[in-house]
Protein backbone atom coordinates (compact mmCIF):
# COMPACT_ATOMS: atom_id res chain seq x y z
CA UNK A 1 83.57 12.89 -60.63
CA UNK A 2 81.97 14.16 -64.11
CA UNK A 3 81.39 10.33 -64.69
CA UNK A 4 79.02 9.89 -62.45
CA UNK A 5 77.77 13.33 -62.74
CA UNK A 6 76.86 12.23 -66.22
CA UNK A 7 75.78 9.05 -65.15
CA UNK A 8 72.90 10.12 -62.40
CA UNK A 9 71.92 12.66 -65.82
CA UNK A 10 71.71 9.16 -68.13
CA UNK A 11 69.86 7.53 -65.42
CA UNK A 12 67.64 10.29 -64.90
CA UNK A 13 67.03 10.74 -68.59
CA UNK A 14 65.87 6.87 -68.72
CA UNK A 15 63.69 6.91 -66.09
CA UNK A 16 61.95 10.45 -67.87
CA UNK A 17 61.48 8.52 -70.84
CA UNK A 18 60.18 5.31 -69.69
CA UNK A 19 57.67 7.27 -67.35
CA UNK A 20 56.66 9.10 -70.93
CA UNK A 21 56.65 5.72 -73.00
CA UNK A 22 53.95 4.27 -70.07
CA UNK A 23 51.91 7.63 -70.52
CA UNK A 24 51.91 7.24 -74.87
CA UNK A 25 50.82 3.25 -74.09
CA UNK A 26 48.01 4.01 -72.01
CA UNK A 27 46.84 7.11 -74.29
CA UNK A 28 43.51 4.95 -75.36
CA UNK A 29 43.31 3.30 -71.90
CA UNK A 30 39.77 4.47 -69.93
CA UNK A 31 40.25 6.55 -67.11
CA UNK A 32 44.39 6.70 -66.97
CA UNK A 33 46.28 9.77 -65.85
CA UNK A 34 49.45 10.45 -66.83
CA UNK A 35 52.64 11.24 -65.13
CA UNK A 36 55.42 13.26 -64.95
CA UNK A 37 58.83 12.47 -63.64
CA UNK A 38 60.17 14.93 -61.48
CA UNK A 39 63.79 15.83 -61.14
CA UNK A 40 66.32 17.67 -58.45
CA UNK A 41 70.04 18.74 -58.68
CA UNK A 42 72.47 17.34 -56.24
CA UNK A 43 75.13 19.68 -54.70
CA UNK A 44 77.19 19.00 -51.76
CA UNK A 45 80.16 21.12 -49.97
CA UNK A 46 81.41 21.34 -46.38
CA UNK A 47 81.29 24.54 -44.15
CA UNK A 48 84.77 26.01 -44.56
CA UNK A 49 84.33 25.72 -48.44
CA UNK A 50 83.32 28.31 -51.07
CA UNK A 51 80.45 27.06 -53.30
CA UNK A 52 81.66 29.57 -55.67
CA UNK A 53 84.52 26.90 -56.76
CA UNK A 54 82.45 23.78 -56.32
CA UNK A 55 80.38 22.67 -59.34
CA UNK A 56 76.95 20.12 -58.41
CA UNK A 57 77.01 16.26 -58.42
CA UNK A 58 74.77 15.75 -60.30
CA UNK A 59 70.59 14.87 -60.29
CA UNK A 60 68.11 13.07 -58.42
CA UNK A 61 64.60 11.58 -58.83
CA UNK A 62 62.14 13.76 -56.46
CA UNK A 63 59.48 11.80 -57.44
CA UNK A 64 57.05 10.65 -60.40
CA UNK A 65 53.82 12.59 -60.04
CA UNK A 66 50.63 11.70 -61.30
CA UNK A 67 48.49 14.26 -63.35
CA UNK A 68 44.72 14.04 -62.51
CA UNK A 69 43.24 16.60 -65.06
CA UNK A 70 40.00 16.10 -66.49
CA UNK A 71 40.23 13.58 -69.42
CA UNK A 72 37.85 13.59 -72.50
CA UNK A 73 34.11 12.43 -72.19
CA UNK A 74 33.31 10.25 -75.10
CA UNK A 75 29.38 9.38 -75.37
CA UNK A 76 28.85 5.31 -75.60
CA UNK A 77 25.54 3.51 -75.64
CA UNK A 78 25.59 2.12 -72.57
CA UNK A 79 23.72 3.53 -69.84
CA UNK A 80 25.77 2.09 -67.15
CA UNK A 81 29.42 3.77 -68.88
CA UNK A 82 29.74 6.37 -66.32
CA UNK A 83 31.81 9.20 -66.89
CA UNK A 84 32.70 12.40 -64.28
CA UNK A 85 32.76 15.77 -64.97
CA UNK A 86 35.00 16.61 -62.10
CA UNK A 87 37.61 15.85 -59.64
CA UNK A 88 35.69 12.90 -57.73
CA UNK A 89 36.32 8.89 -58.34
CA UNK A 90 34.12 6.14 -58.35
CA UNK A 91 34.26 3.61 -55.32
CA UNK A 92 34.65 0.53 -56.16
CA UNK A 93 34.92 -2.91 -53.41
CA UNK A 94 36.86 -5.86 -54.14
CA UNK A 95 36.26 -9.79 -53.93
CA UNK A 96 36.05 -11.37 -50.47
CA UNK A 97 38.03 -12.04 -48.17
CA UNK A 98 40.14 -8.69 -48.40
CA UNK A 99 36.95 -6.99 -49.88
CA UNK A 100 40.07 -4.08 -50.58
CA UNK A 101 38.61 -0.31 -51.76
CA UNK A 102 40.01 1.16 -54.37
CA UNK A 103 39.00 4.30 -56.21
CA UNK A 104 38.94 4.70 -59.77
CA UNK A 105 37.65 7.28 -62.99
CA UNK A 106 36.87 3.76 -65.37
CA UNK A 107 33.61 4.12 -65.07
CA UNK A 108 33.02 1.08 -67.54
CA UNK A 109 30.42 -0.86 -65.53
CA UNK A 110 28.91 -4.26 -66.23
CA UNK A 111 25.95 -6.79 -65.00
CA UNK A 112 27.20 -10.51 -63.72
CA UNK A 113 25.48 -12.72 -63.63
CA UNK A 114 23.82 -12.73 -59.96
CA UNK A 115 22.85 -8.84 -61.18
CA UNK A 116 25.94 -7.29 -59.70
CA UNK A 117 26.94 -3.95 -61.25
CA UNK A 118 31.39 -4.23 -61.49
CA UNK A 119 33.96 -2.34 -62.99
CA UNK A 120 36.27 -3.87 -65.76
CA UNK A 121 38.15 -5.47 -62.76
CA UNK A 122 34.99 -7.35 -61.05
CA UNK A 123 35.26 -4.85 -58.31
CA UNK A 124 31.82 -3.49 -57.07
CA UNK A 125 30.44 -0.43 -57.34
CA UNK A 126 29.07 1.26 -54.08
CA UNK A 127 26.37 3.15 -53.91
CA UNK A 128 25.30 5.20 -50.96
CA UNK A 129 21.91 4.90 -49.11
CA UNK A 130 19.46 8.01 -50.09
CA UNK A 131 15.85 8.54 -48.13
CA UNK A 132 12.53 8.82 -49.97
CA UNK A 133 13.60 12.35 -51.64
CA UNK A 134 16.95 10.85 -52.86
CA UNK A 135 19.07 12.64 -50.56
CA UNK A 136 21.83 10.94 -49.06
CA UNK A 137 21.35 9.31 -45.25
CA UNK A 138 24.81 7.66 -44.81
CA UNK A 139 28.11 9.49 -45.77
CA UNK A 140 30.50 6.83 -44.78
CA UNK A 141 32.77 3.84 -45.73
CA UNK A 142 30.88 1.50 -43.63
CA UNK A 143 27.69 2.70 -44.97
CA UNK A 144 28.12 2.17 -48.65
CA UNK A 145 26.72 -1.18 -50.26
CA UNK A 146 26.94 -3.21 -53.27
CA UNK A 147 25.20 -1.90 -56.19
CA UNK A 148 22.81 -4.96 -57.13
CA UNK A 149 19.83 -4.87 -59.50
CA UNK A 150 16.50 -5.95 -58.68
CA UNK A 151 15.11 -8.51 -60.48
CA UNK A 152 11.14 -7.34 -59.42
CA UNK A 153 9.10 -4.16 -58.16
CA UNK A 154 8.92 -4.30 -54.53
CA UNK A 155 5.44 -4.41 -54.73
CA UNK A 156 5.18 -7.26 -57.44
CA UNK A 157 8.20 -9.38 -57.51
CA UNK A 158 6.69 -10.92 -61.02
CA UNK A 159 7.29 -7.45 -62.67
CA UNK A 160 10.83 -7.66 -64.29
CA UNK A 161 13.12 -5.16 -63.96
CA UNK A 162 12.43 -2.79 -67.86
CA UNK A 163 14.88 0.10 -67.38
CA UNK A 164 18.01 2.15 -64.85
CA UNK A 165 18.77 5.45 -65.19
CA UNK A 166 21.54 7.30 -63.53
CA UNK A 167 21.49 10.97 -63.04
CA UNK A 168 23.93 13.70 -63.30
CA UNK A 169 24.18 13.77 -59.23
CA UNK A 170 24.41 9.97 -59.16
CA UNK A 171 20.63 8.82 -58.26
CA UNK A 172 20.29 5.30 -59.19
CA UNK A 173 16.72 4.94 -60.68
CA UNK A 174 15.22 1.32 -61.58
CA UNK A 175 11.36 1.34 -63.51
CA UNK A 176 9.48 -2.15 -63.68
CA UNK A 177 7.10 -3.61 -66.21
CA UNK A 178 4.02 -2.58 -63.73
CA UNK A 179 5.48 0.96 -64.20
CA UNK A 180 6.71 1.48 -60.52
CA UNK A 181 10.34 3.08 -59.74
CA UNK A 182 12.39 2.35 -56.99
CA UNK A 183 15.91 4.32 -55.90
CA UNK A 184 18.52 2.31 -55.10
CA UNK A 185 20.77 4.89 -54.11
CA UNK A 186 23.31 7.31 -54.99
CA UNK A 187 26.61 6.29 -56.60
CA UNK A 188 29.37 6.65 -54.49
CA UNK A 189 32.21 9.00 -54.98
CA UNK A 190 35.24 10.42 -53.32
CA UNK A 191 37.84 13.00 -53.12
CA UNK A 192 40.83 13.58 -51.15
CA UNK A 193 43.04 16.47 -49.61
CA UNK A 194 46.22 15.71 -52.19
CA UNK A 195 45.14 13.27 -55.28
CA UNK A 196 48.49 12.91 -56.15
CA UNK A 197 49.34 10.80 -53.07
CA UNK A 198 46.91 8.23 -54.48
CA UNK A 199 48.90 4.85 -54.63
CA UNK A 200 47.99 3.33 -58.59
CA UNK A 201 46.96 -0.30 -58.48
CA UNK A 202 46.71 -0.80 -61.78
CA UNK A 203 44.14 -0.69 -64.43
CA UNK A 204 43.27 3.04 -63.56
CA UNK A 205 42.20 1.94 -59.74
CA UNK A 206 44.06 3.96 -56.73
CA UNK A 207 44.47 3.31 -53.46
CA UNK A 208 44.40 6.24 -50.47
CA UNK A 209 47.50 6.64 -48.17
CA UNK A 210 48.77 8.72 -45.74
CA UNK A 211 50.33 11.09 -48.29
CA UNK A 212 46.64 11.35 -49.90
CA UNK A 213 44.25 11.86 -46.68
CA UNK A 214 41.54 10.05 -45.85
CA UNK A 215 38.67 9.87 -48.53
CA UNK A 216 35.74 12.48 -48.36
CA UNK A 217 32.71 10.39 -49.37
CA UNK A 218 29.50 11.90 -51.04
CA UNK A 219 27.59 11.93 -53.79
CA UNK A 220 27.94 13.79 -57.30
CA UNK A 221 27.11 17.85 -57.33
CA UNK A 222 28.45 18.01 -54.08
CA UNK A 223 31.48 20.37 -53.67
CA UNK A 224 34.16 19.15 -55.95
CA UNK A 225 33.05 15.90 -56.88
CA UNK A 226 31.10 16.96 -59.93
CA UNK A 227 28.76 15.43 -61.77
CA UNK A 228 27.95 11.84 -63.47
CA UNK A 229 26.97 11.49 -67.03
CA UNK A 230 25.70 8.07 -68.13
CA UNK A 231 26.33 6.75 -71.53
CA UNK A 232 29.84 8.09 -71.64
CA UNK A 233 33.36 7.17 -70.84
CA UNK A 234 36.07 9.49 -69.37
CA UNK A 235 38.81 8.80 -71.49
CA UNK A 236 42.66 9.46 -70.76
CA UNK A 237 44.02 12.68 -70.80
CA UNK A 238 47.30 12.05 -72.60
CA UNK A 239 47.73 14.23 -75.72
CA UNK A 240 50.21 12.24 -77.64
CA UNK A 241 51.85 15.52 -79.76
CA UNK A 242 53.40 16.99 -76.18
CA UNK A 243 54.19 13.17 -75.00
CA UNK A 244 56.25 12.78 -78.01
CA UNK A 245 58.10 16.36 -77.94
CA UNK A 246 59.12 15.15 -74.25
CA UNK A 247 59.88 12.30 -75.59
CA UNK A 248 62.36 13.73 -78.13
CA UNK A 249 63.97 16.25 -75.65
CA UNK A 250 64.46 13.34 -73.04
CA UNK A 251 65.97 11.01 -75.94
CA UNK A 252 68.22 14.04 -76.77
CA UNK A 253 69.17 14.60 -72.39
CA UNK A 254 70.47 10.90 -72.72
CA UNK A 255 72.16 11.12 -75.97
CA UNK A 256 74.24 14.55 -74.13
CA UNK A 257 75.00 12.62 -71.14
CA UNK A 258 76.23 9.85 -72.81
CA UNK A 259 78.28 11.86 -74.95
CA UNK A 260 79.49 13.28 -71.90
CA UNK A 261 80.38 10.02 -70.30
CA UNK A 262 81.95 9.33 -73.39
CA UNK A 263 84.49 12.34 -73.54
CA UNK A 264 85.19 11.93 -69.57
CA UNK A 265 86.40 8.06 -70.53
CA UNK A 266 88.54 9.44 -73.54
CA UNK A 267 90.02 12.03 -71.13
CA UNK A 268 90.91 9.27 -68.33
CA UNK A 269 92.73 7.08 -70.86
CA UNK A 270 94.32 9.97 -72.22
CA UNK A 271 96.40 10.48 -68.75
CA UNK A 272 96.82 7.12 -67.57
CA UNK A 273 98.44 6.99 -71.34
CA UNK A 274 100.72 9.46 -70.29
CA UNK A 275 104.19 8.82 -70.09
């Protein structure tokens, strides 16, 4: 029995450190949250015995949970690097046909080249419809759209498109050569009831599920969503001296149960040996 006692420790003690190796790779990658494996022991005895003289089984995996704390804000030059200052997440829309929504704290946008604004993925990023004094009209999935820059004022469709701003609740401003503005909108953003029931995708992008609740949409300075600063990059919020001293104490957990494993084997062949 203390072989696989030890053994569910070794496993356990890999899975901890491959969980921390993923979190010291992604330490430069934009937007990434770390994780943390989480651990339970296993015990097991029937009604008419004493769990004075039984000793546990072992551990189990509960569950590898994801650690959504505010990462660094790094300033960039680019006005459309989008960075929050608070628990909300950019929504961003697929490629047709799924057209799949995924939420995400990258807020490293770009311009294609039919003037759509996407993340480092090509998904697009929604922004919600806002009425002539930039509040918000639409709170809802089906109401967000693509976030597409003009190419002229709507007055004068010969005056190019000179400058966007983005402001620290989300309002998406354009100006045009004649001098005009236009809103576009607000940048879209969510939260949910329990973040860490977010399903990752990969390349910081999550997905909602039943263990996460259904999105709240809104835009930025609105309850916990917090605000938007453009021209800067949320980066992740690994810190690389506690990743490695978990690192080191898991290494050690494996090197124990091995040991352990080890002296249980010796032990075995020292009574079969027995004559």
């Amino acid at each position: 029995m203390s072989f696989y006692t030890s053994l569910s420790g070794l496993k356990g003690a890999q899975t901890d450190m491959s969980v921390i190796s993923n979190n010291i790779a992604n330490a430069s990658s934009t937007g990434f949250k770390r994780s943390r494996a989480q651990f339970g022991d296993l015990f097991a005895s029937s009604p008419t015995q004493s769990t004075r003289m039984i000793a546990g089984q072992g551990q189990r995996l509960n569950g590898v949970m994801q650690q959504f704390t505010q990462g660094t804000i790094e300033a960039s030059e680019k006005t459309l690097d989008l960075a929050i200052a608070g628990e909300g997440m950019f929504m961003v829309k697929g490629e047709p046909p799924r057209e799949a929504v995924t939420y995400t704290r990258n807020g490293s946008f770009s311009v294609t080249s039919d003037r759509q604004v996407v993340d480092t993925t090509g998904a697009k990023l929604q922004l919600l419809p806002v009425d002539a004094n930039g509040e918000v009209t639409d709170r809802t999935l089906a109401g967000a759209y693509d976030f597409i820059l003009p190419s002229g004022a709507p007055s004068d469709p010969t005056s190019g498109l000179v400058n966007v701003s983005v402001g620290l609740d989300g309002l998406v401003t354009a100006t045009f050569a004649n001098g005009e503005d236009q809103m576009l909108g607000k940048v879209a953003m969510a939260t949910f009831p329990a973040m860490e029931g977010l399903r990752p995708v990969g390349d910081a992008h999550w997905q909602s599920t039943g263990d996460s609740g259904p999105p709240t949409i809104d835009a930025a300075t609105n309850g916990p969503m917090g605000s938007i600063r453009s021209g800067a990059l949320e980066r992740s919020n690994v810190d690389i001296t506690e990743e490695l001293v978990l690192l080191m104490a898991a290494q050690r957990n494996f090197q124990a149960n091995a040991k352990a494993i080890e002296g249980s084997s010796s032990l075995t062949q020292t009574i079969i040996g027995l004559r």
